[in-house]
Protein backbone atom coordinates (compact mmCIF):
# COMPACT_ATOMS: atom_id res chain seq x y z
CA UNK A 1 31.37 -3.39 12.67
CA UNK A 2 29.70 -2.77 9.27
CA UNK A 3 28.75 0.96 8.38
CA UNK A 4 25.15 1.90 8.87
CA UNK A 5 22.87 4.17 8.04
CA UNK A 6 23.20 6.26 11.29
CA UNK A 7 27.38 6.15 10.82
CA UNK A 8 26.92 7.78 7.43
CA UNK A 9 24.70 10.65 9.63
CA UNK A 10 26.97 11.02 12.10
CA UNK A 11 29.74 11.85 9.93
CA UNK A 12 27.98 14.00 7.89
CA UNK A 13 26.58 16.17 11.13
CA UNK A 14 30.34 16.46 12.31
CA UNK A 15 31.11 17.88 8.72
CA UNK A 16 28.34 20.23 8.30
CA UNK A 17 28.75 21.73 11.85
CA UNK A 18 32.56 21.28 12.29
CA UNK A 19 32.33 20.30 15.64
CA UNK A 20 32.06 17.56 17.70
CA UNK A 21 29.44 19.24 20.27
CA UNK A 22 27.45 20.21 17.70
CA UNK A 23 26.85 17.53 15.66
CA UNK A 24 26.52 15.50 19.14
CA UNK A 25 23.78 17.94 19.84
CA UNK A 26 22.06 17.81 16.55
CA UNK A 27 22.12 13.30 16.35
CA UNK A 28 20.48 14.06 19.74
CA UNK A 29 23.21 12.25 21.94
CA UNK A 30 26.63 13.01 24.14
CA UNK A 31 29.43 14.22 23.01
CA UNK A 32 31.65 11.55 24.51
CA UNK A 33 28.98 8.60 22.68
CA UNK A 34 29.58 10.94 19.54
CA UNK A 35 33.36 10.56 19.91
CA UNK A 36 33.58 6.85 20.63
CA UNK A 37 31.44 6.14 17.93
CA UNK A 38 33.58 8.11 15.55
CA UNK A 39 36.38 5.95 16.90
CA UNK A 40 34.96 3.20 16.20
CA UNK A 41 34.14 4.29 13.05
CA UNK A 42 37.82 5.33 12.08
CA UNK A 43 39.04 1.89 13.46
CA UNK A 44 36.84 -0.45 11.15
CA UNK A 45 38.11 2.21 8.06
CA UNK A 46 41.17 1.81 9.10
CA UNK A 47 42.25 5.73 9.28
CA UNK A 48 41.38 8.90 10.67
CA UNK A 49 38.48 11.15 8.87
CA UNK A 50 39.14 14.03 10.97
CA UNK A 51 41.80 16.20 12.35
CA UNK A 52 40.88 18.55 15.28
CA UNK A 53 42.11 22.14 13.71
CA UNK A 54 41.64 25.75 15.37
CA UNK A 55 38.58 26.19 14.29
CA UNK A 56 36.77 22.73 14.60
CA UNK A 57 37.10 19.27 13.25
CA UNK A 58 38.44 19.45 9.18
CA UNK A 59 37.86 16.08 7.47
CA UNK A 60 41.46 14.36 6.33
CA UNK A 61 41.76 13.79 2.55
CA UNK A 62 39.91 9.78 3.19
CA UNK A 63 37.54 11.71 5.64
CA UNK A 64 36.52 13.89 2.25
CA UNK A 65 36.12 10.44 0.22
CA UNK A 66 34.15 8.81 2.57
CA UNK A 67 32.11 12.28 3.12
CA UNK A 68 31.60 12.10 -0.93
CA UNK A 69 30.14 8.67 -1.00
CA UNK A 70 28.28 9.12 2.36
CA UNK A 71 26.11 12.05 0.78
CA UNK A 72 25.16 9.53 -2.37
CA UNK A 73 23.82 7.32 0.30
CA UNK A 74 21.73 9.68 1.91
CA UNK A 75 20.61 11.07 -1.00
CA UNK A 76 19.00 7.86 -2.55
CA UNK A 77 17.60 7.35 1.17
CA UNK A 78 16.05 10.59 1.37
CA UNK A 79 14.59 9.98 -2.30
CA UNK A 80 13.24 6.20 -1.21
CA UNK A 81 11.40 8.33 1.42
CA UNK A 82 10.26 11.11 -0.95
CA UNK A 83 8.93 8.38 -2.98
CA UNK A 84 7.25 6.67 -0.23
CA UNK A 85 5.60 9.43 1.13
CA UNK A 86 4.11 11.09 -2.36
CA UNK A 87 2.66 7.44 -2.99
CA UNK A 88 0.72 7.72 0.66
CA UNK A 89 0.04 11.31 0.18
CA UNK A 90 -1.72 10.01 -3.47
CA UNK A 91 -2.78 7.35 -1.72
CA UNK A 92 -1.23 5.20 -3.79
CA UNK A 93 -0.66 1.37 -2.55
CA UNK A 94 2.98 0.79 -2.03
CA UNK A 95 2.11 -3.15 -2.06
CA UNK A 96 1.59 -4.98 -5.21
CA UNK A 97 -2.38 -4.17 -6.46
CA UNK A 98 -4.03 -7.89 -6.06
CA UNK A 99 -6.11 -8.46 -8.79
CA UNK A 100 -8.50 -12.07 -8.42
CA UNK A 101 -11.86 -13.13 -9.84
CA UNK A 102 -12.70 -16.36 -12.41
CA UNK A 103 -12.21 -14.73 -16.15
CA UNK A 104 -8.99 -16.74 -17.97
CA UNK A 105 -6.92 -15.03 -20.13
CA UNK A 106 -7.99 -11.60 -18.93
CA UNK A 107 -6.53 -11.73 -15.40
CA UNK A 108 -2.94 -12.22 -16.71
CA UNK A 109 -3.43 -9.28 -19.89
CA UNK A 110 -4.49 -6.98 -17.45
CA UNK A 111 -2.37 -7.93 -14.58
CA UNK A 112 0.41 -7.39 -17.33
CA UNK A 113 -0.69 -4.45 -18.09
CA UNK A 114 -1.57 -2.70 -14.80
CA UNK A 115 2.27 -3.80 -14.20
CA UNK A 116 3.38 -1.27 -16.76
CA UNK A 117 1.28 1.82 -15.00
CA UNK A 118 3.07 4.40 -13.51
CA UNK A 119 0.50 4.41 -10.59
CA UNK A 120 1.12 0.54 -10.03
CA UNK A 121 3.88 -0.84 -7.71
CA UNK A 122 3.28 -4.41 -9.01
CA UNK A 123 0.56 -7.10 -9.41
CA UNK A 124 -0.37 -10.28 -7.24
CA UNK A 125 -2.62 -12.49 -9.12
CA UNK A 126 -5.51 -14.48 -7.30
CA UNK A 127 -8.30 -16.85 -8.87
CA UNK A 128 -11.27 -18.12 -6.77
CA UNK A 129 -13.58 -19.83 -9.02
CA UNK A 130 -16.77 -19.11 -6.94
CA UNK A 131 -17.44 -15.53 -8.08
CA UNK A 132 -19.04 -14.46 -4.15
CA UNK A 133 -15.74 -15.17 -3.01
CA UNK A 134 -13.78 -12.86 -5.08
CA UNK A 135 -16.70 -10.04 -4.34
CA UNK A 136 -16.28 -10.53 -0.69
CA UNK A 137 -12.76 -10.11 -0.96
CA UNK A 138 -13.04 -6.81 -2.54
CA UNK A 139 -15.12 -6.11 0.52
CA UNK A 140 -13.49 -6.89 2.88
CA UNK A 141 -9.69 -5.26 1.49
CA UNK A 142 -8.15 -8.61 0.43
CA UNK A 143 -8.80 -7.65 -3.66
CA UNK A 144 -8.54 -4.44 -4.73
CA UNK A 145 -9.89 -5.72 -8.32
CA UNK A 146 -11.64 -8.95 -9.04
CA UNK A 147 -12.86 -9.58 -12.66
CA UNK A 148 -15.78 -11.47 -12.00
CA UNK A 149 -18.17 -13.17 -14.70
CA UNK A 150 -21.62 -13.74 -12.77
CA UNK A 151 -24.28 -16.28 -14.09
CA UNK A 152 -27.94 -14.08 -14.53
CA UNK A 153 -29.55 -15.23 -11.91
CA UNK A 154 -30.91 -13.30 -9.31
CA UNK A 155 -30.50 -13.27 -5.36
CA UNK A 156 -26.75 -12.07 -5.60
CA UNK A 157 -25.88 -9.03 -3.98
CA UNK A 158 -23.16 -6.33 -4.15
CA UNK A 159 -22.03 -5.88 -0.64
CA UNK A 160 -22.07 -2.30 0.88
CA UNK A 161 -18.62 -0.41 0.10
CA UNK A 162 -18.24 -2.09 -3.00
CA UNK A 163 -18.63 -0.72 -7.07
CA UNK A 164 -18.53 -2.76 -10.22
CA UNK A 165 -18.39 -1.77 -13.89
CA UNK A 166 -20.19 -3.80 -16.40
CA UNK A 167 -17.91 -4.96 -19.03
CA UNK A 168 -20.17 -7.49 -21.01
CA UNK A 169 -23.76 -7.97 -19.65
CA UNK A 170 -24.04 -10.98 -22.01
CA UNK A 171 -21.24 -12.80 -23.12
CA UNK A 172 -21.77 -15.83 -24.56
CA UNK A 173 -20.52 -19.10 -23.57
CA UNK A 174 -19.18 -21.33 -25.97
CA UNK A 175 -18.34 -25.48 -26.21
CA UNK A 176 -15.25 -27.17 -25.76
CA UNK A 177 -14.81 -30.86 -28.21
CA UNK A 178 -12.17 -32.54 -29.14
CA UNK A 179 -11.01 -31.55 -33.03
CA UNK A 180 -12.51 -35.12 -34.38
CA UNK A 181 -15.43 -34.78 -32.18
CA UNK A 182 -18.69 -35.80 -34.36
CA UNK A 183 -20.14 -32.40 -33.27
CA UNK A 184 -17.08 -30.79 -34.30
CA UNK A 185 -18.26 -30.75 -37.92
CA UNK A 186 -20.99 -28.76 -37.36
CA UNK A 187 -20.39 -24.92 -37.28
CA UNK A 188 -23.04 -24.37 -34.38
CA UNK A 189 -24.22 -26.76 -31.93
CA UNK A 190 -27.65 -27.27 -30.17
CA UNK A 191 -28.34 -27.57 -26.89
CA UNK A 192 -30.51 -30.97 -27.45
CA UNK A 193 -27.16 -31.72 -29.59
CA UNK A 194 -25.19 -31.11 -26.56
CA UNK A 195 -27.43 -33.51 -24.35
CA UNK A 196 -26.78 -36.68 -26.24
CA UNK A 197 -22.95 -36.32 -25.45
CA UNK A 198 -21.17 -37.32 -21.73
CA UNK A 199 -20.70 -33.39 -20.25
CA UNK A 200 -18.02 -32.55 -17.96
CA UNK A 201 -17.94 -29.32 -15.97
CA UNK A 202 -17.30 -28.20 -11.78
CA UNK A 203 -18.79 -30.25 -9.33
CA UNK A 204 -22.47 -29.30 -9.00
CA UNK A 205 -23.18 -26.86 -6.07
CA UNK A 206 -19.43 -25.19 -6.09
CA UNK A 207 -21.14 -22.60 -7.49
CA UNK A 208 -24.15 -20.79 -9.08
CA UNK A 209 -22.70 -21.69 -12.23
CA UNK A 210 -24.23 -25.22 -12.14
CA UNK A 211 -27.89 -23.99 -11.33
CA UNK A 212 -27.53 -21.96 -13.90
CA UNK A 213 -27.18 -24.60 -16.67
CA UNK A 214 -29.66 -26.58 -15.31
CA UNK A 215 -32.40 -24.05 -15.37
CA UNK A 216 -31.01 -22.92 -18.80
CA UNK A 217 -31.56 -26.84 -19.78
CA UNK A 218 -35.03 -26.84 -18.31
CA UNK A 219 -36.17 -24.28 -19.96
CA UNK A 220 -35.39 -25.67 -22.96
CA UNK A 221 -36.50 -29.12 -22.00
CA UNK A 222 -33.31 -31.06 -22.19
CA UNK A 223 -30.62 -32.68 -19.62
CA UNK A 224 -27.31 -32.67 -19.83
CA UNK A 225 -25.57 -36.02 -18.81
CA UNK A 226 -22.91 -35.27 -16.33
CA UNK A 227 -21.29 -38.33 -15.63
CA UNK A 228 -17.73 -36.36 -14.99
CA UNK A 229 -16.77 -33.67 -12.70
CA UNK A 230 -13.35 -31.74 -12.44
CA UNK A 231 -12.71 -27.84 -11.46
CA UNK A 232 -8.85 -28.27 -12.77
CA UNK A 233 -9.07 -26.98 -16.25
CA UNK A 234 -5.92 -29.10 -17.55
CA UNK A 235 -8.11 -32.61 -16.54
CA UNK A 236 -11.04 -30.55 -18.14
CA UNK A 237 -8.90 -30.23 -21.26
CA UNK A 238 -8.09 -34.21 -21.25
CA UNK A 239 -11.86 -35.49 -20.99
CA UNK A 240 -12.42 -33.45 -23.78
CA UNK A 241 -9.66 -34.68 -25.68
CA UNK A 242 -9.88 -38.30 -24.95
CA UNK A 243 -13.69 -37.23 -26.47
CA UNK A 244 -15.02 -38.23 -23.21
CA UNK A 245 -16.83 -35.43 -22.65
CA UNK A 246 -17.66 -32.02 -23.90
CA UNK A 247 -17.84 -28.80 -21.83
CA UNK A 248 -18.20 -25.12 -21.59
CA UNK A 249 -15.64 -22.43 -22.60
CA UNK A 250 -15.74 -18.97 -22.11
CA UNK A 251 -15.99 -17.17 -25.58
CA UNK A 252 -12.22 -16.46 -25.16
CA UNK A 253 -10.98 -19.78 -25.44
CA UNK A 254 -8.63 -20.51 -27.90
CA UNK A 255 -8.44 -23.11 -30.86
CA UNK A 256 -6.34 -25.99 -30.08
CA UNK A 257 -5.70 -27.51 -33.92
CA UNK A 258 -5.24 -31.33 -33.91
CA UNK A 259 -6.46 -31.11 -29.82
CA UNK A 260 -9.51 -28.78 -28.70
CA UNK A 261 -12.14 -26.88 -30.96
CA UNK A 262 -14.27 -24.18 -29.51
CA UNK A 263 -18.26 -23.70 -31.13
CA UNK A 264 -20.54 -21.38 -30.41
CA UNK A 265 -24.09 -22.83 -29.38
CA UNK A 266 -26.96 -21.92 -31.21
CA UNK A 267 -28.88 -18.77 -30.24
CA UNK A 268 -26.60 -18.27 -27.19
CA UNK A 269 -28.53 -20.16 -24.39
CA UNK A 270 -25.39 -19.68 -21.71
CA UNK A 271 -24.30 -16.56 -21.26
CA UNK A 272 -22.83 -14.66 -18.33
CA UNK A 273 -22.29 -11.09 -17.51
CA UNK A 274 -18.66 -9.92 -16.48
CA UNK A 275 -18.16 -7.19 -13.69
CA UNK A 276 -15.30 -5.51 -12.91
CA UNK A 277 -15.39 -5.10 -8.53
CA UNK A 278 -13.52 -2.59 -6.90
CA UNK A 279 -13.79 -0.19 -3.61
CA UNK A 280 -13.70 3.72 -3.96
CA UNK A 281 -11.20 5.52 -2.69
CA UNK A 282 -8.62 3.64 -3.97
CA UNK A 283 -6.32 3.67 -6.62
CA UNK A 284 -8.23 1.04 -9.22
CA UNK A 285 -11.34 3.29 -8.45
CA UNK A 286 -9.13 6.19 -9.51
CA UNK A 287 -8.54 4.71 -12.52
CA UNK A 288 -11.45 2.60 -13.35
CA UNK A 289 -12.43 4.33 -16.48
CA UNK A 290 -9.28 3.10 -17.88
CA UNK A 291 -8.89 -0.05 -16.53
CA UNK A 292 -12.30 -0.48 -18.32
CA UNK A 293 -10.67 0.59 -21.63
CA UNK A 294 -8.27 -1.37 -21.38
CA UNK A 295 -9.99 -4.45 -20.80
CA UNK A 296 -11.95 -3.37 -23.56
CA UNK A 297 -9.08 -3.37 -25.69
CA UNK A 298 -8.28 -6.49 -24.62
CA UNK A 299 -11.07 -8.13 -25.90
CA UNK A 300 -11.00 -6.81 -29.34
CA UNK A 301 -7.28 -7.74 -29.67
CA UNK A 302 -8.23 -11.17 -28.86
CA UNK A 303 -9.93 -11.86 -31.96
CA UNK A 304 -8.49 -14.85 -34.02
CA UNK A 305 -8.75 -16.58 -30.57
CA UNK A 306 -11.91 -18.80 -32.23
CA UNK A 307 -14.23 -18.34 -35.65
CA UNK A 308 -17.17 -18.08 -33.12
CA UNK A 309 -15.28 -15.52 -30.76
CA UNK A 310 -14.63 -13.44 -33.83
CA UNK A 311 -18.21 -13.53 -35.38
CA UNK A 312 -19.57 -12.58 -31.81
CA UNK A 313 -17.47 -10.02 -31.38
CA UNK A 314 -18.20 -7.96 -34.76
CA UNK A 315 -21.97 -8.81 -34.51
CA UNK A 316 -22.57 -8.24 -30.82
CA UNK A 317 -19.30 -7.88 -28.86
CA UNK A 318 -18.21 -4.52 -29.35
CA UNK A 319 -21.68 -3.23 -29.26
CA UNK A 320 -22.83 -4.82 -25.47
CA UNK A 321 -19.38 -3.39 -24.38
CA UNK A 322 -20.11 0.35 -25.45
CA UNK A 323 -23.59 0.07 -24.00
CA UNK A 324 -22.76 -2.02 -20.99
């Protein structure tokens, strides 16, 4: 028999009230059950813990040990429950906070960050690449933060029970080309540019991303070739490379010397607008303002990431996050 929990409480209720009767009484069973469980007890020690005196049961000098290390035991349970029960009574999530959405370097920065918060038991990272999913999982309880970049077009709704935060209302998107690319030489790129080059990007219709483009590119009366079609980033990464194709990248991305380069396009054609998605009365909507900083902070320590990431940011950036 290995000591448990409610061995450690028996033995401490026979100490405290010094009687067998008693501490039967206050554990809430017989005496004789109290008895043959302190038996049992003393056999799998291997000695006796207490001696019946005149006035009540004394504990022997291994009974005052065992007594000793009992208490610790308790103590550190009674604390686990303390701790417990101020996170519910905060209502605090004792579960990791899951954190999803479609944004690339941000979801791990901020997931290790909100691992570092004292009001944080932990972070489980999700990605869905269609951005409805992530909001519907917010919705429904299955996020409790999504960091969602949405393409501007319209007909997408925020469910009910649901609030966002505007962190960029028009970030740009950038292009992805291998370093010797011929369109690497040029320090901006143009959409008709773009148009004489194979394109790679997610499977048309997996999301609104792809009507997107193609009503950007009708506007501005060109098509995009799109003879290649991948939602794995690392096969995204090779097509470019092998200088099959060329592709978006989030203004983010980073430089890849000797492998990827990252250009802006001129005037900005793509651009999205990133939301953060959360539901109130929880603990990211109790601390929304600074998970907004943060992220905010996050962006501007991610200059160096690319030339056009870094002229963005001190031209535009900073000032469509303060007024987002």
């Amino acid at each position: 028999m290995e000591l448990e929990i409610r061995h450690l409480r028996a033995l401490t209720a026979i100490d405290e009230t010094g009687s067998l009767t008693q501490a039967a009484r206050r554990l809430g069973m017989s005496q004789p059950a109290l008895s043959g469980l302190l038996q049992r007890i003393e056999r799998n020690i291997g000695g006796r813990l207490f001696f019946r005196a005149e006035y009540g049961c004394l504990p022997t000098p291994l009974g005052a040990e065992v007594l000793t290390e009992a208490r610790v035991v308790l103590s550190g349970m009674t604390a686990i429950a303390e701790r417990v029960q101020e996170w519910s009574r905060r209502g605090l999530p004792s579960a990791p906070l899951r954190v999803g959405g479609y944004c690339g370097f941000l979801h791990v920065e901020i997931s290790r960050w909100l691992r570092d918060q004292p009001w944080c038991s932990g972070v489980s990272l999700q990605e869905d690449i269609d951005e409805r999913i992530s909001v519907d999982k917010v919705a429904i309880g299955a996020l409790d933060l999504a960091l969602v970049y949405r393409a501007p077009l319209s007909g997408l709704t925020q469910p009910p029970g649901v609030r966002s935060v505007v962190v960029h209302p028009e970030e740009p998107v950038f292009l992805a080309l291998a370093h010797d690319h011929p369109l690497a030489a040029l320090p901006a790129i143009t959409l008709a540019d773009m148009a004489e080059h194979p394109w790679v990007d997610e499977p048309p219709g997996t999301t609104r991303w792809g009507a997107y483009v193609a009503q950007v590119c009708r506007d501005h009366g060109v098509t995009l070739d799109q003879p290649h079609s991948t939602q794995c980033l690392a096969t995204l990464l090779e097509l470019i490379y092998a200088k099959l194709a060329i592709g978006p990248a989030l203004a983010t991305s980073r430089d890849r010397p000797g492998s990827i380069a990252i250009r802006p396009i001129v005037d900005h054609p793509l651009r999205q607008e990133l939301r953060l998605y959360y539901r109130p009365g929880t603990v990211v909507a109790a601390h929304i303002e600074e998970i907004h900083h943060q992220v905010l902070a996050t962006f501007h320590l991610r200059q160096g990431c690319n030339p056009a990431y870094d002229q963005w940011w001190h031209e535009r950036g900073r000032s469509l996050a303060l007024t987002g």
